[in-house]
N, C-alpha and C. Protein backbone atom coordinates (compact mmCIF):
# COMPACT_ATOMS: atom_id res chain seq x y z
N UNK A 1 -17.70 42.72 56.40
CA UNK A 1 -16.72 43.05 55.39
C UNK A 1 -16.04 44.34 55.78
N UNK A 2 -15.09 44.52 56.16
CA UNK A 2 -14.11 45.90 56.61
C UNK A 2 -14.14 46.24 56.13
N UNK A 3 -14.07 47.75 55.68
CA UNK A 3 -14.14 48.74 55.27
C UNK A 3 -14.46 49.04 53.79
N UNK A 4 -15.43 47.90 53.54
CA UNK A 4 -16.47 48.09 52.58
C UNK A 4 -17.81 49.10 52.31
N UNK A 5 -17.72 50.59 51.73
CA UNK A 5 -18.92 51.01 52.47
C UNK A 5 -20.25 50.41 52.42
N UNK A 6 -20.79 50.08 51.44
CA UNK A 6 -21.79 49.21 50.77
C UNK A 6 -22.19 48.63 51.84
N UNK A 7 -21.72 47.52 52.48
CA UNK A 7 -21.81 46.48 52.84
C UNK A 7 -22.29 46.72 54.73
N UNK A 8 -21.08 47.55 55.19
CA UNK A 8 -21.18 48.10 56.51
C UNK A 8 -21.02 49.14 56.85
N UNK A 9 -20.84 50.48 55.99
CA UNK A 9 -20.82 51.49 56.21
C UNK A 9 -19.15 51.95 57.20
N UNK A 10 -19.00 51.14 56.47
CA UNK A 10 -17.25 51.75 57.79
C UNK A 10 -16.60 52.91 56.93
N UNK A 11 -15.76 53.07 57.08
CA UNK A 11 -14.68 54.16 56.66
C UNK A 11 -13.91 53.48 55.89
N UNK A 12 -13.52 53.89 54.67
CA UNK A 12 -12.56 53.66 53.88
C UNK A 12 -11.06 54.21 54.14
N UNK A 13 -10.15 53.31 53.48
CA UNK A 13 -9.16 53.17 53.64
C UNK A 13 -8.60 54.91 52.85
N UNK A 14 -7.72 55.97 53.38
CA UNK A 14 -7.69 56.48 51.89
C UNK A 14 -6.38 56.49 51.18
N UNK A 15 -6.82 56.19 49.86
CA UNK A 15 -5.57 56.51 48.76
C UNK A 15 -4.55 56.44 48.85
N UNK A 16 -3.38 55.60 49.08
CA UNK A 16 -2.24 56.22 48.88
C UNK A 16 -1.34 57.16 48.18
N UNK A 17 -0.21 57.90 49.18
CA UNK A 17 0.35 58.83 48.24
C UNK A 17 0.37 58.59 46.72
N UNK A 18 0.93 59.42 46.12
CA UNK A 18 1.32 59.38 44.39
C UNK A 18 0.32 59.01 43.83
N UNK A 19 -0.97 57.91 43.82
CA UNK A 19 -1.93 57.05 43.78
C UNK A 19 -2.63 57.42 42.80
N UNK A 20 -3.15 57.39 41.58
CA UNK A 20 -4.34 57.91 40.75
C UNK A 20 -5.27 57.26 40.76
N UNK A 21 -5.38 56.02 40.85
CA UNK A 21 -6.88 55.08 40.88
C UNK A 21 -6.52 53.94 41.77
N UNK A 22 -7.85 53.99 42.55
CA UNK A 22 -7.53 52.06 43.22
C UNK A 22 -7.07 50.80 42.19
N UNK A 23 -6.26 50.07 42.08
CA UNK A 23 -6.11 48.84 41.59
C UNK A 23 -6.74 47.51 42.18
N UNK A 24 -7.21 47.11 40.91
CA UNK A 24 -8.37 45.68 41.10
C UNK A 24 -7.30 44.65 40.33
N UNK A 25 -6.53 43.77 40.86
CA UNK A 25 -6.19 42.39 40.37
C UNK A 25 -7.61 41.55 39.84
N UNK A 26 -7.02 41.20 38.57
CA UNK A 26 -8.53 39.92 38.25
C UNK A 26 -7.48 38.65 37.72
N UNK A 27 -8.17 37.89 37.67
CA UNK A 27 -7.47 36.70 37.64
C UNK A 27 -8.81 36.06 35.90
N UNK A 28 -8.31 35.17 34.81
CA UNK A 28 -8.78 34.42 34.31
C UNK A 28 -9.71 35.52 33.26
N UNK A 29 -9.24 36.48 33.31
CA UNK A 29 -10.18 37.52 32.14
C UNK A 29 -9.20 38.94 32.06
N UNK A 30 -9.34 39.24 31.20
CA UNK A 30 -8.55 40.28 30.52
C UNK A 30 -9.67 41.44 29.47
N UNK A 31 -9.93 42.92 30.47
CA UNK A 31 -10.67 43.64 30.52
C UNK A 31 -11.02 44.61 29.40
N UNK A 32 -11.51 45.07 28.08
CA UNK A 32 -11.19 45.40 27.18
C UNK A 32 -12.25 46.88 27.32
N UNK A 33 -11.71 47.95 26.88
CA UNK A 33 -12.55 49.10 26.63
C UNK A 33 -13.81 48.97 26.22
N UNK A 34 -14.95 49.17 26.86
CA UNK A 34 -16.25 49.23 25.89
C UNK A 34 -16.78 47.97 26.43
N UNK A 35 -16.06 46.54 27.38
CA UNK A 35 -16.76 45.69 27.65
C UNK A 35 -16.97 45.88 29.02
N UNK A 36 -18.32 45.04 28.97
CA UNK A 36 -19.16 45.22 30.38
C UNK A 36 -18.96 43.86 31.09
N UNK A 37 -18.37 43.33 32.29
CA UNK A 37 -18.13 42.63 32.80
C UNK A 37 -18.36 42.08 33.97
N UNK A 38 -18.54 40.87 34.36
CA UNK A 38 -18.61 40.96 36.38
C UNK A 38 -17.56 40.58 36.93
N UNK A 39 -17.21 40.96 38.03
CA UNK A 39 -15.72 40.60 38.45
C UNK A 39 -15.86 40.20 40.24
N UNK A 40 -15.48 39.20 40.28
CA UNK A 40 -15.49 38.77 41.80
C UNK A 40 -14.72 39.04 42.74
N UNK A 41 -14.79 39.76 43.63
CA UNK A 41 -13.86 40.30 44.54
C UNK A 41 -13.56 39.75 45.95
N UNK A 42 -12.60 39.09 46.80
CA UNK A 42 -12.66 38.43 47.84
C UNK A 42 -11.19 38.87 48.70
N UNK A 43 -9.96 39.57 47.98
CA UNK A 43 -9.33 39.63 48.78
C UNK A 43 -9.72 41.22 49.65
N UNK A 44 -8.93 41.11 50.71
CA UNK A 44 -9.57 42.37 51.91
C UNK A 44 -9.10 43.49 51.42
N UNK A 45 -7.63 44.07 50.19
CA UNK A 45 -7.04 44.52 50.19
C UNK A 45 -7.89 45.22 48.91
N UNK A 46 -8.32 44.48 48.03
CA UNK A 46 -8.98 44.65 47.01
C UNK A 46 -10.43 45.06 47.65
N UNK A 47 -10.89 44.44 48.16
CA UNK A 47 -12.27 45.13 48.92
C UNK A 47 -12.00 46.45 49.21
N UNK A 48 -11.06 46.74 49.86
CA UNK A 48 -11.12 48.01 50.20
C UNK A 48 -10.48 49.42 49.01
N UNK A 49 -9.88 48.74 47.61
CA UNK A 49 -9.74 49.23 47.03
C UNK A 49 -11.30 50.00 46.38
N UNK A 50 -12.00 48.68 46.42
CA UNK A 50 -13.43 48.53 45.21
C UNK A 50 -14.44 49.52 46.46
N UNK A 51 -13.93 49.68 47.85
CA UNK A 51 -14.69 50.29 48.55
C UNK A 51 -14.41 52.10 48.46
N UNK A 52 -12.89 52.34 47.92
CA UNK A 52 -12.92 53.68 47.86
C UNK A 52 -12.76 54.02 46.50
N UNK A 53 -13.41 53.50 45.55
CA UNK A 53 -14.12 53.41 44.32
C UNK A 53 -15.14 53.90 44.23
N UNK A 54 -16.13 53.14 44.96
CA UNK A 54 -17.60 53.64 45.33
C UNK A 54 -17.52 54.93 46.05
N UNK A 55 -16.56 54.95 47.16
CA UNK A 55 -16.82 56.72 48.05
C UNK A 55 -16.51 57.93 47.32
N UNK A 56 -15.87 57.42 45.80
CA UNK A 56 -15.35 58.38 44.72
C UNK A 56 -16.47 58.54 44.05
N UNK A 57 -15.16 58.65 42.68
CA UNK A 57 -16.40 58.80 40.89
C UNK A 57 -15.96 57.33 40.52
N UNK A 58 -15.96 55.90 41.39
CA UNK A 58 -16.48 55.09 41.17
C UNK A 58 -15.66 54.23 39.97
N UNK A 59 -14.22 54.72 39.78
CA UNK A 59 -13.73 54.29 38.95
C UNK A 59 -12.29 53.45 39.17
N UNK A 60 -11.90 52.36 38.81
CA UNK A 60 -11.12 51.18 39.22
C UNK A 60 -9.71 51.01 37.83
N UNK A 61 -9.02 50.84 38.47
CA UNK A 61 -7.65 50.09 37.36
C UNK A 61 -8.43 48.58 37.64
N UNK A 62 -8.44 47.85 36.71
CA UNK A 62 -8.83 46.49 36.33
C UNK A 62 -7.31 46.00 35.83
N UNK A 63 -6.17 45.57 36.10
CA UNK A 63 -5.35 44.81 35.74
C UNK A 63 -5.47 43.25 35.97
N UNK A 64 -5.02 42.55 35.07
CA UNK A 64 -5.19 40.93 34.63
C UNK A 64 -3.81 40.49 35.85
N UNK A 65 -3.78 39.58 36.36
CA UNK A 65 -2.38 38.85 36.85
C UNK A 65 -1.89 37.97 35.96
N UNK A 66 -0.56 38.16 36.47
CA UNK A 66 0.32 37.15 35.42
C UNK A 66 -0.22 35.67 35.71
N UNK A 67 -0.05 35.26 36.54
CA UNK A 67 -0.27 34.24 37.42
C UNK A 67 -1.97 33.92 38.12
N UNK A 68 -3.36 33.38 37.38
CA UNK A 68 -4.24 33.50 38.16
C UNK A 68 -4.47 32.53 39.35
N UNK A 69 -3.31 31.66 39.69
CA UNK A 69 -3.35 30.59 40.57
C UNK A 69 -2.71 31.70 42.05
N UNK A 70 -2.13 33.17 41.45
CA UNK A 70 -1.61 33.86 42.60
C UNK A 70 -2.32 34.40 43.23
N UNK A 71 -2.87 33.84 44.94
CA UNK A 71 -3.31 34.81 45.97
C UNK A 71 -3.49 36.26 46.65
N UNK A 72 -2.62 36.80 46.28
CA UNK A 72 -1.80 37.96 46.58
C UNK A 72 -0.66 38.15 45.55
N UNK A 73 -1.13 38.52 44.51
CA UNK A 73 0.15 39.03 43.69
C UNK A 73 1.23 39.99 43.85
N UNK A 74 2.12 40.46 43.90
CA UNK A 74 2.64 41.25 44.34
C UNK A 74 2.88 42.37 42.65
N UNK A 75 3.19 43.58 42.97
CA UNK A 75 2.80 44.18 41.58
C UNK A 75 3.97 43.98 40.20
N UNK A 76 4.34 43.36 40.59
CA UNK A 76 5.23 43.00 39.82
C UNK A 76 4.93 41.45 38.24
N UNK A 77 4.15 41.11 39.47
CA UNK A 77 3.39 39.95 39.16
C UNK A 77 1.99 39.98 38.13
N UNK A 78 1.79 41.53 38.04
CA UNK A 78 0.60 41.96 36.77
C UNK A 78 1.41 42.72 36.09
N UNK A 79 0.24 42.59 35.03
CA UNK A 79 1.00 43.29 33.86
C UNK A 79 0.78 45.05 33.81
N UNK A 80 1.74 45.50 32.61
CA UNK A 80 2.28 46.61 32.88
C UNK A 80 0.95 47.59 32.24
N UNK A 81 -0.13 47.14 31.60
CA UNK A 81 -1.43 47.62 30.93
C UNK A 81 -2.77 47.44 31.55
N UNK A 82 -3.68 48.28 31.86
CA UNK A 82 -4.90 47.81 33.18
C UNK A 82 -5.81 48.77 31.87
N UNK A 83 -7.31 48.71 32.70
CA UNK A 83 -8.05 49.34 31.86
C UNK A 83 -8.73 50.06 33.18
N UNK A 84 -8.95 51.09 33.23
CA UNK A 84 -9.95 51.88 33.44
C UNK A 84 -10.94 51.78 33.32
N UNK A 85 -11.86 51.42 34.65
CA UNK A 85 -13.41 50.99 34.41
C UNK A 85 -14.57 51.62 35.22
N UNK A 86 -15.27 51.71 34.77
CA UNK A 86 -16.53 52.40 36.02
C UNK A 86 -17.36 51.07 36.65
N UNK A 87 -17.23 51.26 38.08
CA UNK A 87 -17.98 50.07 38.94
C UNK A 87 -19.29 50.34 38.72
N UNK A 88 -20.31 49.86 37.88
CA UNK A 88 -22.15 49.93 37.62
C UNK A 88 -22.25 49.41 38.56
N UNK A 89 -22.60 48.43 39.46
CA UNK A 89 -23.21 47.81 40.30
C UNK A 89 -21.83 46.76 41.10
N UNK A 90 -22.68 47.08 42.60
CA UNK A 90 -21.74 46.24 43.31
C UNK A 90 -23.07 45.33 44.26
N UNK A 91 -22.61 44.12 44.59
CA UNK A 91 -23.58 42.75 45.47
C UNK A 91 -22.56 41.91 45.89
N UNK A 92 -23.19 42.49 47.55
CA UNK A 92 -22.29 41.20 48.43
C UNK A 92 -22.76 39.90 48.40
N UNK A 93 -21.88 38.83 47.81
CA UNK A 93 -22.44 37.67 48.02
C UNK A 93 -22.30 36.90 49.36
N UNK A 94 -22.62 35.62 49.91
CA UNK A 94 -23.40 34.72 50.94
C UNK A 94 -21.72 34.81 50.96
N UNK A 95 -21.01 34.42 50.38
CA UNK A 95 -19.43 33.52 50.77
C UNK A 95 -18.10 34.29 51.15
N UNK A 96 -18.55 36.00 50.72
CA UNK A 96 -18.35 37.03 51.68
C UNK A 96 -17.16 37.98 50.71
N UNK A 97 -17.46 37.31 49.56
CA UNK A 97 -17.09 37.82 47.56
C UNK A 97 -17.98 39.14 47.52
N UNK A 98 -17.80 39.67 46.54
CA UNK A 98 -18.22 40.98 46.32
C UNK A 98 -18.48 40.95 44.39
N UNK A 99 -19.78 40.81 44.13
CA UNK A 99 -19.76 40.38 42.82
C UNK A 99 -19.93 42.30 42.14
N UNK A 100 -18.69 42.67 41.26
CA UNK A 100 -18.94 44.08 40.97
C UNK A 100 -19.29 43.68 39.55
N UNK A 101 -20.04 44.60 38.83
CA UNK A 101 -20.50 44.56 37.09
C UNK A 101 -19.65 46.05 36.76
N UNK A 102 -18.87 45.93 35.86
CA UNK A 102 -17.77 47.24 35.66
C UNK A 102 -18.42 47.29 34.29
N UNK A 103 -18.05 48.45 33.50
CA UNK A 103 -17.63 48.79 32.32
C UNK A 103 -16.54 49.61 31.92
N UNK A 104 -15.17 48.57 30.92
CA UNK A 104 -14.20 48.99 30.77
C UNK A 104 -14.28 50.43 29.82
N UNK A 105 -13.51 51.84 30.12
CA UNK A 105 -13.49 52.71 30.02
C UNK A 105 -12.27 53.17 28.94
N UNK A 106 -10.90 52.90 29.42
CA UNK A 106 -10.44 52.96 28.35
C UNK A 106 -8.72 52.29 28.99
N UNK A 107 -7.71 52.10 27.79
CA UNK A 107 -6.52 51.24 28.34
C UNK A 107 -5.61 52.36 29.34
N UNK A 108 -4.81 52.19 29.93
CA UNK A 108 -3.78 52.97 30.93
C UNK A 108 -2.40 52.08 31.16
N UNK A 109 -1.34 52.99 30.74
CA UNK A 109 -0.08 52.50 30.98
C UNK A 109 -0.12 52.75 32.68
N UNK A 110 0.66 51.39 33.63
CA UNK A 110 0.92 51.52 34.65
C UNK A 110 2.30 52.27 34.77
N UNK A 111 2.29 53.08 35.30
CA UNK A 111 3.80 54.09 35.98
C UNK A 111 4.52 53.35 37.29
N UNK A 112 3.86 53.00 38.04
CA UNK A 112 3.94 52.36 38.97
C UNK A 112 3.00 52.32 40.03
N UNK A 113 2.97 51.14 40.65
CA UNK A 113 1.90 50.79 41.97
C UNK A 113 2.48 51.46 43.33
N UNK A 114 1.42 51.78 44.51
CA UNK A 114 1.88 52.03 45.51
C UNK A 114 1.10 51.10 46.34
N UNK A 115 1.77 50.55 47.34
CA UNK A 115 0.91 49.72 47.98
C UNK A 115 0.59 50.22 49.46
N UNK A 116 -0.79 49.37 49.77
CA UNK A 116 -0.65 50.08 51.22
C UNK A 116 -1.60 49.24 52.00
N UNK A 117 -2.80 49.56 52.53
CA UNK A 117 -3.91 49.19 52.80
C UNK A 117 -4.58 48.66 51.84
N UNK A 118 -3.99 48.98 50.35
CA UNK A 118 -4.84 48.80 49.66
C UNK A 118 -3.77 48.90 48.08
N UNK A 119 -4.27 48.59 46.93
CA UNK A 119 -3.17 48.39 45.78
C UNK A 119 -4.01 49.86 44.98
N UNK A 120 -3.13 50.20 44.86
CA UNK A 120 -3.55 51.67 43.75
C UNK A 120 -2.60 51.63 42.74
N UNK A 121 -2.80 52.76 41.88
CA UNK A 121 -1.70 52.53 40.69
C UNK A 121 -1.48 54.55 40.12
N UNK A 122 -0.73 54.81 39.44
CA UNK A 122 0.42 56.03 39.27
C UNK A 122 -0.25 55.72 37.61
N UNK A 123 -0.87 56.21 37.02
CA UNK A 123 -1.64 55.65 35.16
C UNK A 123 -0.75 57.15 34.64
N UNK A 124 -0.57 56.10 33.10
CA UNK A 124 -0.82 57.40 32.09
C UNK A 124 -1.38 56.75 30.97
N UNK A 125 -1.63 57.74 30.12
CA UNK A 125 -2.12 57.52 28.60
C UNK A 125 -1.76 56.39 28.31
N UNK A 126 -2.43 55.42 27.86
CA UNK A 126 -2.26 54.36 26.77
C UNK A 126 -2.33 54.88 25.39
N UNK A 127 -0.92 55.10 24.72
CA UNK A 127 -1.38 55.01 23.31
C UNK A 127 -1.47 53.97 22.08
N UNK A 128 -2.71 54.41 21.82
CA UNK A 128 -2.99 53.23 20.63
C UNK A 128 -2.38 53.56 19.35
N UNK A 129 -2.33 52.26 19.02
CA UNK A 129 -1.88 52.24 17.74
C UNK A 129 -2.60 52.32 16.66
N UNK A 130 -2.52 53.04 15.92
CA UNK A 130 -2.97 53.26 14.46
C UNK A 130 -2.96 53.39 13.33
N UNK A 131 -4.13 52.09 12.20
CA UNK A 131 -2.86 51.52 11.39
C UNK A 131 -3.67 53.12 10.31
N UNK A 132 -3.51 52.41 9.24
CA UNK A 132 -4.61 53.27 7.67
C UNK A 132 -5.66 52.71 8.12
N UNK A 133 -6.79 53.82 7.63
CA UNK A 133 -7.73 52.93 7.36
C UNK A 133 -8.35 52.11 6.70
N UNK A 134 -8.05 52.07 5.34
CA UNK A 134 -8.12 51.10 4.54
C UNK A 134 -7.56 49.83 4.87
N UNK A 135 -6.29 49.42 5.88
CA UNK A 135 -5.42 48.31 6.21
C UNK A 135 -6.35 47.86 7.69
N UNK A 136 -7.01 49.38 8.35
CA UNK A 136 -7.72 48.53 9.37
C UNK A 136 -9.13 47.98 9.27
N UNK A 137 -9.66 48.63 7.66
CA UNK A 137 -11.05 48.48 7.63
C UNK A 137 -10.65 46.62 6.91
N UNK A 138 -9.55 46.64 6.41
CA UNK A 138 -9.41 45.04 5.76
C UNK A 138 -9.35 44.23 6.56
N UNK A 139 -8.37 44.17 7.70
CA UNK A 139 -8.50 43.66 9.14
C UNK A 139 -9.45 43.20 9.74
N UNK A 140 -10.53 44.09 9.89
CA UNK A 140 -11.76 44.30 10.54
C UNK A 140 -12.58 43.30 10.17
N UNK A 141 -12.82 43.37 8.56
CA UNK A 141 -13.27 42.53 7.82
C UNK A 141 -13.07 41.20 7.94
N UNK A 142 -11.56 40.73 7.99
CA UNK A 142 -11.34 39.67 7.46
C UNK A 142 -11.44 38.54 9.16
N UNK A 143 -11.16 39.71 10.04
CA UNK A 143 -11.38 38.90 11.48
C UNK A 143 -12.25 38.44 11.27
N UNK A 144 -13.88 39.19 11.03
CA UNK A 144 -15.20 39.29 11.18
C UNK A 144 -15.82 38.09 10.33
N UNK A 145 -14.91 38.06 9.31
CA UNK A 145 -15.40 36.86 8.64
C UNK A 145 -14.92 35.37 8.99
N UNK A 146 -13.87 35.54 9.47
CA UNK A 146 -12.93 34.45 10.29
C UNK A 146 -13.97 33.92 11.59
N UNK A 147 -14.44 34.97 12.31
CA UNK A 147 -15.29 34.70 13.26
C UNK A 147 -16.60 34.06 13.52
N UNK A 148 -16.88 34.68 12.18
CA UNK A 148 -18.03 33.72 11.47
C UNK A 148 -18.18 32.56 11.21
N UNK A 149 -17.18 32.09 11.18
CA UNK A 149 -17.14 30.64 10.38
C UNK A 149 -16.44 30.15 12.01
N UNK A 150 -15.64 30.49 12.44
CA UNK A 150 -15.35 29.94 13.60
C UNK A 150 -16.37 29.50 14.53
N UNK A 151 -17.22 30.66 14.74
CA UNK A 151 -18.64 29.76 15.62
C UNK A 151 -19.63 29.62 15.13
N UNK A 152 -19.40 29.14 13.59
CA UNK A 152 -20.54 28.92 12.37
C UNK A 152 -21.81 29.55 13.66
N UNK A 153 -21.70 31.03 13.03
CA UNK A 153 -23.19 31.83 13.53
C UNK A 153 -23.29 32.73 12.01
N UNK A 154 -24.47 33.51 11.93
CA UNK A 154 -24.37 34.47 11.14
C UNK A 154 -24.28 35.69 12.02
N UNK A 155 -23.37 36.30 11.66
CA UNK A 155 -23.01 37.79 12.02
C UNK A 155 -24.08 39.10 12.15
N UNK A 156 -24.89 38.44 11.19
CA UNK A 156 -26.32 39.46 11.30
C UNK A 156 -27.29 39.35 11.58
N UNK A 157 -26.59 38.12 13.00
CA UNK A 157 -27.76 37.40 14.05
C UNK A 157 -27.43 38.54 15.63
N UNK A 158 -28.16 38.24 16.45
CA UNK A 158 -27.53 38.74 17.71
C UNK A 158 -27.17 37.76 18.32
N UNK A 159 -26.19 37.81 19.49
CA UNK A 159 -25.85 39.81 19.86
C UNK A 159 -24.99 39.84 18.59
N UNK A 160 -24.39 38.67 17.84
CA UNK A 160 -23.29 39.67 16.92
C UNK A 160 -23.24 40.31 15.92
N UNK A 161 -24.57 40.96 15.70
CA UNK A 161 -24.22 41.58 14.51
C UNK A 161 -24.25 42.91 14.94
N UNK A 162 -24.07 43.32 16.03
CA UNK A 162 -23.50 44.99 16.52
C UNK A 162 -21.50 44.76 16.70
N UNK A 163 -21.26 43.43 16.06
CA UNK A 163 -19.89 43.44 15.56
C UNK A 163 -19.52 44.01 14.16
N UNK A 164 -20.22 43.91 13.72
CA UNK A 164 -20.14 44.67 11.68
C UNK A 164 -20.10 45.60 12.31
N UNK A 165 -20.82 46.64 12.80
CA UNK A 165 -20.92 47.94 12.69
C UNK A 165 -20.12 48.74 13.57
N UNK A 166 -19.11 47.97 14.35
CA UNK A 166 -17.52 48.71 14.94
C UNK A 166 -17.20 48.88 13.69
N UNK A 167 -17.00 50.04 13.75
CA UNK A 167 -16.11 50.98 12.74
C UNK A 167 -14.52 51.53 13.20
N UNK A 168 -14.52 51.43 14.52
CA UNK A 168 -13.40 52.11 15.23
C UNK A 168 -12.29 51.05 15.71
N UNK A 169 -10.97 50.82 14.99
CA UNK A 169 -10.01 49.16 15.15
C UNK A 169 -9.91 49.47 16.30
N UNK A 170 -9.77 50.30 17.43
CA UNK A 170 -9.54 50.45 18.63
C UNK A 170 -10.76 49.64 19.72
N UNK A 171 -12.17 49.24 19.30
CA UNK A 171 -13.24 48.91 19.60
C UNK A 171 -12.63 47.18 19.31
N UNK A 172 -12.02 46.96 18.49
CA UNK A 172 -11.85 45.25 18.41
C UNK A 172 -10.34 45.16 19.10
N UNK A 173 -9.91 46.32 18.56
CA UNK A 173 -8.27 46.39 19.22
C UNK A 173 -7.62 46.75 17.92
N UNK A 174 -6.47 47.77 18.35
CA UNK A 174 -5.37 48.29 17.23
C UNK A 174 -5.12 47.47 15.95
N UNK A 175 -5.15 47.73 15.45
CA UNK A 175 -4.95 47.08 13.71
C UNK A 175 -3.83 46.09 14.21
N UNK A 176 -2.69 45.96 14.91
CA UNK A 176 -1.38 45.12 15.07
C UNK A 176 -2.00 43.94 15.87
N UNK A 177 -2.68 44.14 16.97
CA UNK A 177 -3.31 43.07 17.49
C UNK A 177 -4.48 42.57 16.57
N UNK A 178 -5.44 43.22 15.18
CA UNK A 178 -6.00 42.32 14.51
C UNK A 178 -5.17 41.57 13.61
N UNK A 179 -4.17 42.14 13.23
CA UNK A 179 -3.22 41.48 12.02
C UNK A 179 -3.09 39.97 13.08
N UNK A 180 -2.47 39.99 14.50
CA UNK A 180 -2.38 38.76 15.32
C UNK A 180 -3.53 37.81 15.34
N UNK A 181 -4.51 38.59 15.56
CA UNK A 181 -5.75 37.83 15.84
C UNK A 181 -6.21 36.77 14.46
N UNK A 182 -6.02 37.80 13.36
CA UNK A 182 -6.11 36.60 11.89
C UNK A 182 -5.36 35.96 12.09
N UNK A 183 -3.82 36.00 12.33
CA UNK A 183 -3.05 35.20 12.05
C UNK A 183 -3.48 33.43 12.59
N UNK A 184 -3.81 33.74 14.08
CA UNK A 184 -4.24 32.84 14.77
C UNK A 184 -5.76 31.64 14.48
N UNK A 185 -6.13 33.03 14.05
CA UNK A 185 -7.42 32.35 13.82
C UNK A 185 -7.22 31.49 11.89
N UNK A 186 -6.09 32.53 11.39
CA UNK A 186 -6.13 30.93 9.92
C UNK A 186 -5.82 30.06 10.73
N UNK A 187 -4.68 29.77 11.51
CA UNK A 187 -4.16 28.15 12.27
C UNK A 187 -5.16 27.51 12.71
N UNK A 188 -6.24 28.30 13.11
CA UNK A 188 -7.31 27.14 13.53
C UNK A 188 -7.71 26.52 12.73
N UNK A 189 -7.94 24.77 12.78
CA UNK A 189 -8.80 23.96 11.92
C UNK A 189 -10.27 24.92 11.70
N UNK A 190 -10.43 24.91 13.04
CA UNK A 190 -12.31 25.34 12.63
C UNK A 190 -12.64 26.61 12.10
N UNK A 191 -11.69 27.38 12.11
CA UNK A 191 -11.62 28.92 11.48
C UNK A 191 -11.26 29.20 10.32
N UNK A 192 -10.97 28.16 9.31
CA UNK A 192 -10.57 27.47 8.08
C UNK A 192 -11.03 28.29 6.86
């Protein structure tokens, strides 16, 4: 694996100019603050991103692609929001993938990508939105109960009942994306 250190100890690629964090394309999952994830890594470009990750403080842009059928996305082709994640554990697999376990850290507006040897990204602040709290603690609620009935579980079963006790709408997502999330979830038959 080139310039993976983990793996073979080579030399990493470094940083491109302007650059604030390596960029990780993921395909088929969309990375949320506070979640812990595994993410499969196989292109060379991305290897060597996730490799001068590790020679750092270990920390990655996680952006989703528009397109997960795209090989090589070009940056245009992901979206304009990534999350900030810390790489916990990295394992080379047999097929020559790189299985990393991240935990998302927090959201980041992309400024722009620089490309090179490797995809990095130019971040700033993501700001969240924030509703009242009384409008986000109703939200909160009414998802929570929506959710309930959606995968007829009880909520004060595990793992989900360390869902009641998010207190913070930023932990489920901004009050505007729960107002969406009910919306969706009345249309469901089974969320009824």
């Amino acid at each position: 694996m080139p310039d993976f250190p983990l793996a073979g100890g080579l030399p990493v690629a470094p940083l491109p100019a302007g650059a604030d964090l390596p960029a990780v394309p993921i395909r088929d999952i969309v990375l949320f603050p506070n979640m812990m994830a595994p993410l499969f890594v196989g292109r060379e470009k991305t290897k060597r991103a996730v490799g001068y990750a590790m020679a750092g403080d270990r920390r990655i842009l996680a952006v989703t692609q528009r397109q997960a059928s795209d090989d090589d996305p070009a940056p245009d082709r992901l979206f304009g929001v990534g999350v900030i994640a810390s790489v916990i554990d990295v394992t080379p697999q047999p097929d020559g993938t790189v299985r990393l376990m991240v935990k998302g850290l927090e959201r980041a507006t992309i400024v722009r990508f620089v490309e090179g040897e490797m995809l990095a990204a130019r971040i700033a602040p993501f700001p969240e939105e924030r509703g009242e709290a009384a409008q986000s603690d109703a939200l909160r609620s009414a998802v929570l109960k929506r959710l309930e009935v959606y995968l007829n579980v009880s909520l004060s079963s595990w793992p989900h009942g360390r869902l009641t006790h998010i207190r913070e709408p930023g932990m489920l997502d901004s009050t505007a994306r729960l107002d969406r999330i009910l919306a969706l979830m009345k249309n469901d038959t089974r969320a009824a």
